[in-house]
PDB file of N, CA and C in Angstrom:
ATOM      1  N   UNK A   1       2.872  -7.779   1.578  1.00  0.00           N
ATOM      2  CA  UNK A   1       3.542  -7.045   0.528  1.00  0.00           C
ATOM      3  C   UNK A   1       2.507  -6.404  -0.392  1.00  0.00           C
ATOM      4  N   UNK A   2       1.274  -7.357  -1.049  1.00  0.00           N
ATOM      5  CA  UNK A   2       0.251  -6.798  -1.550  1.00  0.00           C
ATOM      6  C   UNK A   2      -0.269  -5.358  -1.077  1.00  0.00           C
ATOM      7  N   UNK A   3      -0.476  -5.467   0.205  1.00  0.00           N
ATOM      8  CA  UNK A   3      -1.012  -4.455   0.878  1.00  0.00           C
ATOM      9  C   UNK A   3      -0.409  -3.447   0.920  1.00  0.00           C
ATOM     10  N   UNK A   4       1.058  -2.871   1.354  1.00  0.00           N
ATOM     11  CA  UNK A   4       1.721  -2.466   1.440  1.00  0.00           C
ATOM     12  C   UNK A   4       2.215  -1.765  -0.193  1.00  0.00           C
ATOM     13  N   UNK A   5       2.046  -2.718  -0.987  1.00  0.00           N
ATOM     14  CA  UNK A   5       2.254  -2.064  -2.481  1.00  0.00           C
ATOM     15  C   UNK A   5       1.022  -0.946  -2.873  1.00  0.00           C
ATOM     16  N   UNK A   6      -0.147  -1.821  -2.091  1.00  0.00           N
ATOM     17  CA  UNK A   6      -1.453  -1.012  -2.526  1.00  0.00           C
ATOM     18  C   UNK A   6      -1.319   0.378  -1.914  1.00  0.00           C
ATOM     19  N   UNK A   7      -0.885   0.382  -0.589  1.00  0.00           N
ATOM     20  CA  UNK A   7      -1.298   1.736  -0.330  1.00  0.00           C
ATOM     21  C   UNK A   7      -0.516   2.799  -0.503  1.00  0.00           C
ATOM     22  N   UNK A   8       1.151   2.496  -0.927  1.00  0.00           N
ATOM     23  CA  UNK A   8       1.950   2.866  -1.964  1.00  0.00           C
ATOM     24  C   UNK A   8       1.890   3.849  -3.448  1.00  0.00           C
ATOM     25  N   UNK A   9       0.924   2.598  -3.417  1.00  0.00           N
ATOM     26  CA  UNK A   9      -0.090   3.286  -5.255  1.00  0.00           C
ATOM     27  C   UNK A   9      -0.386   4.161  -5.027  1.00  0.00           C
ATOM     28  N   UNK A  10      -1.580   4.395  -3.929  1.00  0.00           N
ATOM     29  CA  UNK A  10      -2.597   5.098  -3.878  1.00  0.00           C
ATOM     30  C   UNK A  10      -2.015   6.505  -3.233  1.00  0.00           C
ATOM     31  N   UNK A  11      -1.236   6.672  -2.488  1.00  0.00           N
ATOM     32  CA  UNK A  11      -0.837   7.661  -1.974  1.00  0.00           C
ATOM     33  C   UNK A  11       0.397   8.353  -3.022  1.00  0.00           C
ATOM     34  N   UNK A  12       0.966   7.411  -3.919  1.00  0.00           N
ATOM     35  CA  UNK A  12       1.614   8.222  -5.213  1.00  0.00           C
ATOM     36  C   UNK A  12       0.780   8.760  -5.735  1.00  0.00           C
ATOM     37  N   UNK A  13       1.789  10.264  -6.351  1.00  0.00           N
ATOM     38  CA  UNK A  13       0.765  10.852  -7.387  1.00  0.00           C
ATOM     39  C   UNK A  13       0.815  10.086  -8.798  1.00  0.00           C
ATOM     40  N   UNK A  14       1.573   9.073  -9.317  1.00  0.00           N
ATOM     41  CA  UNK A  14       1.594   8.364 -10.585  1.00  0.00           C
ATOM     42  C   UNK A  14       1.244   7.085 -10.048  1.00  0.00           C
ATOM     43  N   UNK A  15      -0.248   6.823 -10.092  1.00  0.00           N
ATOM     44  CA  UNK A  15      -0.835   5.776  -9.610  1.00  0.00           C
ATOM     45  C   UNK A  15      -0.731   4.301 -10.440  1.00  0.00           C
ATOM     46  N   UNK A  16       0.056   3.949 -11.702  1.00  0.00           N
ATOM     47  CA  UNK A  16       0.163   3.110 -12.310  1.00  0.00           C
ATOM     48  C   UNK A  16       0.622   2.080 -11.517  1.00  0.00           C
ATOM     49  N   UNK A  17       0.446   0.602 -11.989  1.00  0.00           N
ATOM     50  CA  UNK A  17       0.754  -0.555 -11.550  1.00  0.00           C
ATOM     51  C   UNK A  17       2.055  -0.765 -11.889  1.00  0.00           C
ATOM     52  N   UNK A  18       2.640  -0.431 -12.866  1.00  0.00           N
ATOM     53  CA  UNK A  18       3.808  -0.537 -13.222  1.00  0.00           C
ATOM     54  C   UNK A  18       4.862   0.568 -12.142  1.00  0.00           C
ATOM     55  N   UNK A  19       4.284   1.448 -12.039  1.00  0.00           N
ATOM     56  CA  UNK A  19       5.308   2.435 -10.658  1.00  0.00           C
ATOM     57  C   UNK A  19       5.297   1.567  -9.311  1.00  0.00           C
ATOM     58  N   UNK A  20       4.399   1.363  -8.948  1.00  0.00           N
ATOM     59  CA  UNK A  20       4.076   0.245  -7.787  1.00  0.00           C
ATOM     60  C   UNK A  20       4.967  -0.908  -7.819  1.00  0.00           C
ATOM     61  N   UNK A  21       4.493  -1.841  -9.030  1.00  0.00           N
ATOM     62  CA  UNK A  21       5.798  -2.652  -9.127  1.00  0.00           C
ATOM     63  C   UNK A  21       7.301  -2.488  -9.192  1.00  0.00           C
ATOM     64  N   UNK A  22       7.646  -1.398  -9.917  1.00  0.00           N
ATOM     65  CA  UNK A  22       9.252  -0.629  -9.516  1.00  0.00           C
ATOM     66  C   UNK A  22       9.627  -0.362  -8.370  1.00  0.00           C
ATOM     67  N   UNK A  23       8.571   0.102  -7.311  1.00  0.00           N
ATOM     68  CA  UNK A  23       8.825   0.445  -5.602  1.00  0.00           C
ATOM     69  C   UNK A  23       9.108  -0.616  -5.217  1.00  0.00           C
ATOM     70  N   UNK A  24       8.527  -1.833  -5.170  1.00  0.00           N
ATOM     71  CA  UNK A  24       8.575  -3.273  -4.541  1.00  0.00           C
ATOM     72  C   UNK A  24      10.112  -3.526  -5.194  1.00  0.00           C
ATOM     73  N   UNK A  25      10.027  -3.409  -6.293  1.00  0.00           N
ATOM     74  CA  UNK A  25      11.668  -4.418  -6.940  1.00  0.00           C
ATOM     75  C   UNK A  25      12.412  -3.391  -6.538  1.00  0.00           C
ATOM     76  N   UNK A  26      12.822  -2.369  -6.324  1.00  0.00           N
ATOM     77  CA  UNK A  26      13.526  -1.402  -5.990  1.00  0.00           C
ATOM     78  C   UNK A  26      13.821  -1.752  -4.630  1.00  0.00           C
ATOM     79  N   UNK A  27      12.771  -1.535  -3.350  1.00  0.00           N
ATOM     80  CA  UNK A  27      13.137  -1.700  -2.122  1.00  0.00           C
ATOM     81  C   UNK A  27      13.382  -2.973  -1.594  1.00  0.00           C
ATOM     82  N   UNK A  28      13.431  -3.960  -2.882  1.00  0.00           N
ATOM     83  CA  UNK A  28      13.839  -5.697  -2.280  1.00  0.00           C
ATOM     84  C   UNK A  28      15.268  -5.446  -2.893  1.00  0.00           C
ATOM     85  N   UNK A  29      15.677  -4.911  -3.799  1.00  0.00           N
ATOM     86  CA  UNK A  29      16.530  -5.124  -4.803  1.00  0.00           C
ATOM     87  C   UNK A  29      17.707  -3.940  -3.527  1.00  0.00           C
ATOM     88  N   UNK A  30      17.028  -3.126  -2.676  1.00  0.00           N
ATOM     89  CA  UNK A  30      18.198  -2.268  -2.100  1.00  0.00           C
ATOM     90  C   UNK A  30      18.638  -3.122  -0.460  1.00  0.00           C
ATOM     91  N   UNK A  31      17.631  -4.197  -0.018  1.00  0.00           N
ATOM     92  CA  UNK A  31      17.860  -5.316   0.911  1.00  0.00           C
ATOM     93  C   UNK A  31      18.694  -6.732   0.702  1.00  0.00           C
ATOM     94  N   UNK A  32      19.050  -6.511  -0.677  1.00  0.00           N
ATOM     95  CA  UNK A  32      19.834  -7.319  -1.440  1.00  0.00           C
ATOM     96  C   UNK A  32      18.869  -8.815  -1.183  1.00  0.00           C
ATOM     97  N   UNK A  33      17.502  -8.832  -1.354  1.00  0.00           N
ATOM     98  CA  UNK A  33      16.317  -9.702  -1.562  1.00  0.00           C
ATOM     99  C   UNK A  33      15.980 -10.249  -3.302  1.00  0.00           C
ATOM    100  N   UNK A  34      15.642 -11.015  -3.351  1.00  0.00           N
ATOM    101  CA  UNK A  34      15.286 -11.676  -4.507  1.00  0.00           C
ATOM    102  C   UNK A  34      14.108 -11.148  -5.294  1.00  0.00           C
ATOM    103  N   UNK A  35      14.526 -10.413  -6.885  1.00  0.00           N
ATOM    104  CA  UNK A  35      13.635  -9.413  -7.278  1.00  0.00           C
ATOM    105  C   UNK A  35      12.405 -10.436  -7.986  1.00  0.00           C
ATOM    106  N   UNK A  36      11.120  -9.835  -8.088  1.00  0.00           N
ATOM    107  CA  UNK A  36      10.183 -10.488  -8.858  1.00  0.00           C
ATOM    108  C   UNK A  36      10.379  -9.870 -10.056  1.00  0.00           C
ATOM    109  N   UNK A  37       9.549 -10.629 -11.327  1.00  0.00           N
ATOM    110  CA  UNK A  37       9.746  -9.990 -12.567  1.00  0.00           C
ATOM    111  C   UNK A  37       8.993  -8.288 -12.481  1.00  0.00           C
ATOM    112  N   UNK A  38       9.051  -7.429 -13.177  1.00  0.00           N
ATOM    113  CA  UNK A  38       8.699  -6.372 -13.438  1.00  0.00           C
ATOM    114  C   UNK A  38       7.051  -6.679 -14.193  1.00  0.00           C
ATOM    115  N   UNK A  39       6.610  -7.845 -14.351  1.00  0.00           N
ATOM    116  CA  UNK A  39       5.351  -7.947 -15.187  1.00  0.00           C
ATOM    117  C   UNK A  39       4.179  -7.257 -13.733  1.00  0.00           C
ATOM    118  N   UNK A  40       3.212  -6.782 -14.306  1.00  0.00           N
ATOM    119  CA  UNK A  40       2.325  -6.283 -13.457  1.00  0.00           C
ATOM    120  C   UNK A  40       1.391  -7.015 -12.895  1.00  0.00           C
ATOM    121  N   UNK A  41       0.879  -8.323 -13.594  1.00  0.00           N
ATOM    122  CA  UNK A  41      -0.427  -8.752 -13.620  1.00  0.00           C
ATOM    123  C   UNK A  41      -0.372  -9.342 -12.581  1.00  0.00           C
ATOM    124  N   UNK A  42       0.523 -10.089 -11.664  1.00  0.00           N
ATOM    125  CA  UNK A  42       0.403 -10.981 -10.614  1.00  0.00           C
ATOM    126  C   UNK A  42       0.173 -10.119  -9.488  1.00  0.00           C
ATOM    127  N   UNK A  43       0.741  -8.807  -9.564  1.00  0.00           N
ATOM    128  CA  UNK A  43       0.391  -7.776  -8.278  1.00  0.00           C
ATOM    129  C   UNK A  43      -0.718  -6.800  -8.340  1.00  0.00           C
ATOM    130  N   UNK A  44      -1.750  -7.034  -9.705  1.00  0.00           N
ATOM    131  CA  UNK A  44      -2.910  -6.521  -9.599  1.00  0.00           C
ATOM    132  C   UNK A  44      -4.068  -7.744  -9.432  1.00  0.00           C
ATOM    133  N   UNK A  45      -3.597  -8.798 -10.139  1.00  0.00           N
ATOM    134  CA  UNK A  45      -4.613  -9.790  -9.410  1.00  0.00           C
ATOM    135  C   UNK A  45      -4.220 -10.161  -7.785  1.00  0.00           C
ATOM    136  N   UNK A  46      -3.244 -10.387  -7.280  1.00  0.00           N
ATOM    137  CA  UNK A  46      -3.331  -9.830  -5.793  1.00  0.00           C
ATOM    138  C   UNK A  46      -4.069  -8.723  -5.070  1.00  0.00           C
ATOM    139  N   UNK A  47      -3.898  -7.769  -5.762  1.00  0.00           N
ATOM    140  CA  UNK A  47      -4.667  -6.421  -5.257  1.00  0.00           C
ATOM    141  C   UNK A  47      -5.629  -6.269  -4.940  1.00  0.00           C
ATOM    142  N   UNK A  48      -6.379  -7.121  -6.200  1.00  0.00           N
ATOM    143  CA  UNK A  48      -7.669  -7.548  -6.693  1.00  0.00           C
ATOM    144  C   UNK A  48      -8.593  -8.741  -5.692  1.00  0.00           C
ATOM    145  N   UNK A  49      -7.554  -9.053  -5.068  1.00  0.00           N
ATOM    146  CA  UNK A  49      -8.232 -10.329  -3.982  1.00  0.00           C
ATOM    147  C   UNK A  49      -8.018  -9.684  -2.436  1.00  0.00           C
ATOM    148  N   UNK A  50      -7.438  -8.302  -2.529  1.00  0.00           N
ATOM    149  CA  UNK A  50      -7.350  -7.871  -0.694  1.00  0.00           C
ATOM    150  C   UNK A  50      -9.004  -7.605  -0.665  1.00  0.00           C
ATOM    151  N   UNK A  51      -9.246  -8.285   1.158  1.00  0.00           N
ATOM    152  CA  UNK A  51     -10.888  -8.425   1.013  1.00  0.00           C
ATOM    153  C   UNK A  51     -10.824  -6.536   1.215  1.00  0.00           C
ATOM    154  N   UNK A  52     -11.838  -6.318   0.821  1.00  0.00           N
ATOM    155  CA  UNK A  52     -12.462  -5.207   0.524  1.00  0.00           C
ATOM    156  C   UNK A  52     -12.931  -4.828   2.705  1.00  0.00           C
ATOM    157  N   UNK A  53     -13.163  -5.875   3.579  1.00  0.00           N
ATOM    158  CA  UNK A  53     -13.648  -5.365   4.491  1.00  0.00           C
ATOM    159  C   UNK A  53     -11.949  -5.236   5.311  1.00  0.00           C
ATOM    160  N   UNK A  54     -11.191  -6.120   4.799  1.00  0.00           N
ATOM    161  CA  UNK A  54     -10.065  -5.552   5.551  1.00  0.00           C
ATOM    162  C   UNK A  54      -9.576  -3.973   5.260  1.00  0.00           C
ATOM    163  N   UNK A  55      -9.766  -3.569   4.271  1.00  0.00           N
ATOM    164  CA  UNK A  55      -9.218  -2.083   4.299  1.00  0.00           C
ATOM    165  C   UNK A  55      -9.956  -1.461   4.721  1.00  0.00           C
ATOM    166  N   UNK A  56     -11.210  -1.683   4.464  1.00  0.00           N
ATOM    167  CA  UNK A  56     -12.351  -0.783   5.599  1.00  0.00           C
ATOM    168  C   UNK A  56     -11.986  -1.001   7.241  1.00  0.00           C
ATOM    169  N   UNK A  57     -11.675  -1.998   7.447  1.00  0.00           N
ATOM    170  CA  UNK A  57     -11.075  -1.909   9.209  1.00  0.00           C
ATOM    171  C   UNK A  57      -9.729  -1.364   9.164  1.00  0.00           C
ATOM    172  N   UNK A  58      -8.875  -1.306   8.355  1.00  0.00           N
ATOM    173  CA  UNK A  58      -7.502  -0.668   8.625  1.00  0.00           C
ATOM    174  C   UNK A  58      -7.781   0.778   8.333  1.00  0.00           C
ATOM    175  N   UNK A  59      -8.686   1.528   7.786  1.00  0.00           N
ATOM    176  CA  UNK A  59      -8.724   2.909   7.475  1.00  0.00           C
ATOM    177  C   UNK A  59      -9.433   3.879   8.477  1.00  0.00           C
ATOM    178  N   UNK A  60     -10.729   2.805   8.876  1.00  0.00           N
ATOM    179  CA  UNK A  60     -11.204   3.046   9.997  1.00  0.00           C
ATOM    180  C   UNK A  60     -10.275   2.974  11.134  1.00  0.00           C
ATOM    181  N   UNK A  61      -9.883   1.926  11.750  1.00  0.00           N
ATOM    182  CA  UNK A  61      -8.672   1.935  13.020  1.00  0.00           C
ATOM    183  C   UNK A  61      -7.638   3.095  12.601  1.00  0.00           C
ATOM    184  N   UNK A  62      -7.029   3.626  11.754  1.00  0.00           N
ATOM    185  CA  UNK A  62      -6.252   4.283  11.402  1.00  0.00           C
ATOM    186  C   UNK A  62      -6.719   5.474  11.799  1.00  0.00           C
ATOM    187  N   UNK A  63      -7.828   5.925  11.337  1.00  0.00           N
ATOM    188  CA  UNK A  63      -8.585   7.455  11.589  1.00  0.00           C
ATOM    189  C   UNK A  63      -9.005   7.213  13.234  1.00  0.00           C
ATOM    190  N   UNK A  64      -9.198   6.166  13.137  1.00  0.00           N
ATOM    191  CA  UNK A  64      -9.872   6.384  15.078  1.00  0.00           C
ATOM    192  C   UNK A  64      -8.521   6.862  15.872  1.00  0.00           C
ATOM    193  N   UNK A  65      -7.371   6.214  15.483  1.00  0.00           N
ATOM    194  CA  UNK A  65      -6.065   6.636  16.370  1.00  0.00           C
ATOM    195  C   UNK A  65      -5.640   8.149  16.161  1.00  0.00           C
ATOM    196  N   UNK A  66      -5.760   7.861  15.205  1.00  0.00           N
ATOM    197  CA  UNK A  66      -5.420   9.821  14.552  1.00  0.00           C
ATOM    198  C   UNK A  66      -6.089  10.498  15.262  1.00  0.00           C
ATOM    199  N   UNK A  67      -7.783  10.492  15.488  1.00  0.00           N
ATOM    200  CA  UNK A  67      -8.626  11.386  16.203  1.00  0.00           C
ATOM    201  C   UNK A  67      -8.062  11.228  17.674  1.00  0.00           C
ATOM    202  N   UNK A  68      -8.161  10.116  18.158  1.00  0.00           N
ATOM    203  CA  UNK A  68      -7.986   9.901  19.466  1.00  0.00           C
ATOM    204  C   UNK A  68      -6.327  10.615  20.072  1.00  0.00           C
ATOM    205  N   UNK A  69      -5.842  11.204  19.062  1.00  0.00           N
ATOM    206  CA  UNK A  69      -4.599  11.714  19.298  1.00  0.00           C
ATOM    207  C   UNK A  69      -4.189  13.152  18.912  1.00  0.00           C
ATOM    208  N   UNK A  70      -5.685  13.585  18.473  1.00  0.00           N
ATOM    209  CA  UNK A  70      -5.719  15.498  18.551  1.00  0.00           C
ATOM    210  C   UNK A  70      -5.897  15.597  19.432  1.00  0.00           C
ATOM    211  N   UNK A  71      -5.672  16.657  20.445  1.00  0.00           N
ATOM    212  CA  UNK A  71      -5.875  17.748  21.004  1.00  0.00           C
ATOM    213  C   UNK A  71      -7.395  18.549  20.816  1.00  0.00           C
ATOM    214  N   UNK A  72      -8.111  18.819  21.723  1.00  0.00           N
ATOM    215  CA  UNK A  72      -9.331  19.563  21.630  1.00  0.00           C
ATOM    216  C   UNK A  72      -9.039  20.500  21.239  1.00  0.00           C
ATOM    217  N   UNK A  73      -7.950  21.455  21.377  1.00  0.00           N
ATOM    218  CA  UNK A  73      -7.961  22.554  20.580  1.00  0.00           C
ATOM    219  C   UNK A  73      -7.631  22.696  19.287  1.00  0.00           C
ATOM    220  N   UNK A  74      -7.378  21.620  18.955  1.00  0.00           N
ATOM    221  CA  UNK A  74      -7.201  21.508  17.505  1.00  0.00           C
ATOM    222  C   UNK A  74      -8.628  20.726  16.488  1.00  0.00           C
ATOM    223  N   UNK A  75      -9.624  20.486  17.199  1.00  0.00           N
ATOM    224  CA  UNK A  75     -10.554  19.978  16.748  1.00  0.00           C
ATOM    225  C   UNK A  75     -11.243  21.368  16.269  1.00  0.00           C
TER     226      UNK A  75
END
């Protein structure tokens, strides 16, 4: 969920922690799932603990599939 909130953030153009946290309670709250409070701090100190080399392997694997799935004429 951490993860998933993070890259959420980052790809919004209103990068606040507090918008992030509204997406999460919003899309649990429309699964009829059990909402967390709206406070921010527990989902930036989460954030704060994704290891740093795991997103470097998910961004990397991510771009390798992407490439590996142009077309030469589009290179």
């Amino acid at each position: 969920m951490t993860l998933w909130t993070f890259l959420s953030q980052v790809l919004d153009a209103d990068k606040s922690c507090a918008n992030a946290v509204s997406r999460v309670i919003a899309w649990l709250a429309s699964v009829n799932a059990p909402t967390p409070s709206d406070d921010t701090s527990a989902y930036c100190q989460a954030r704060s603990r994704l290891p740093e080399n795991l997103l470097q392997q998910l961004f990397s694997n991510v771009g390798q599939k992407l490439e590996n799935q142009v077309r030469p004429e589009h290179l």
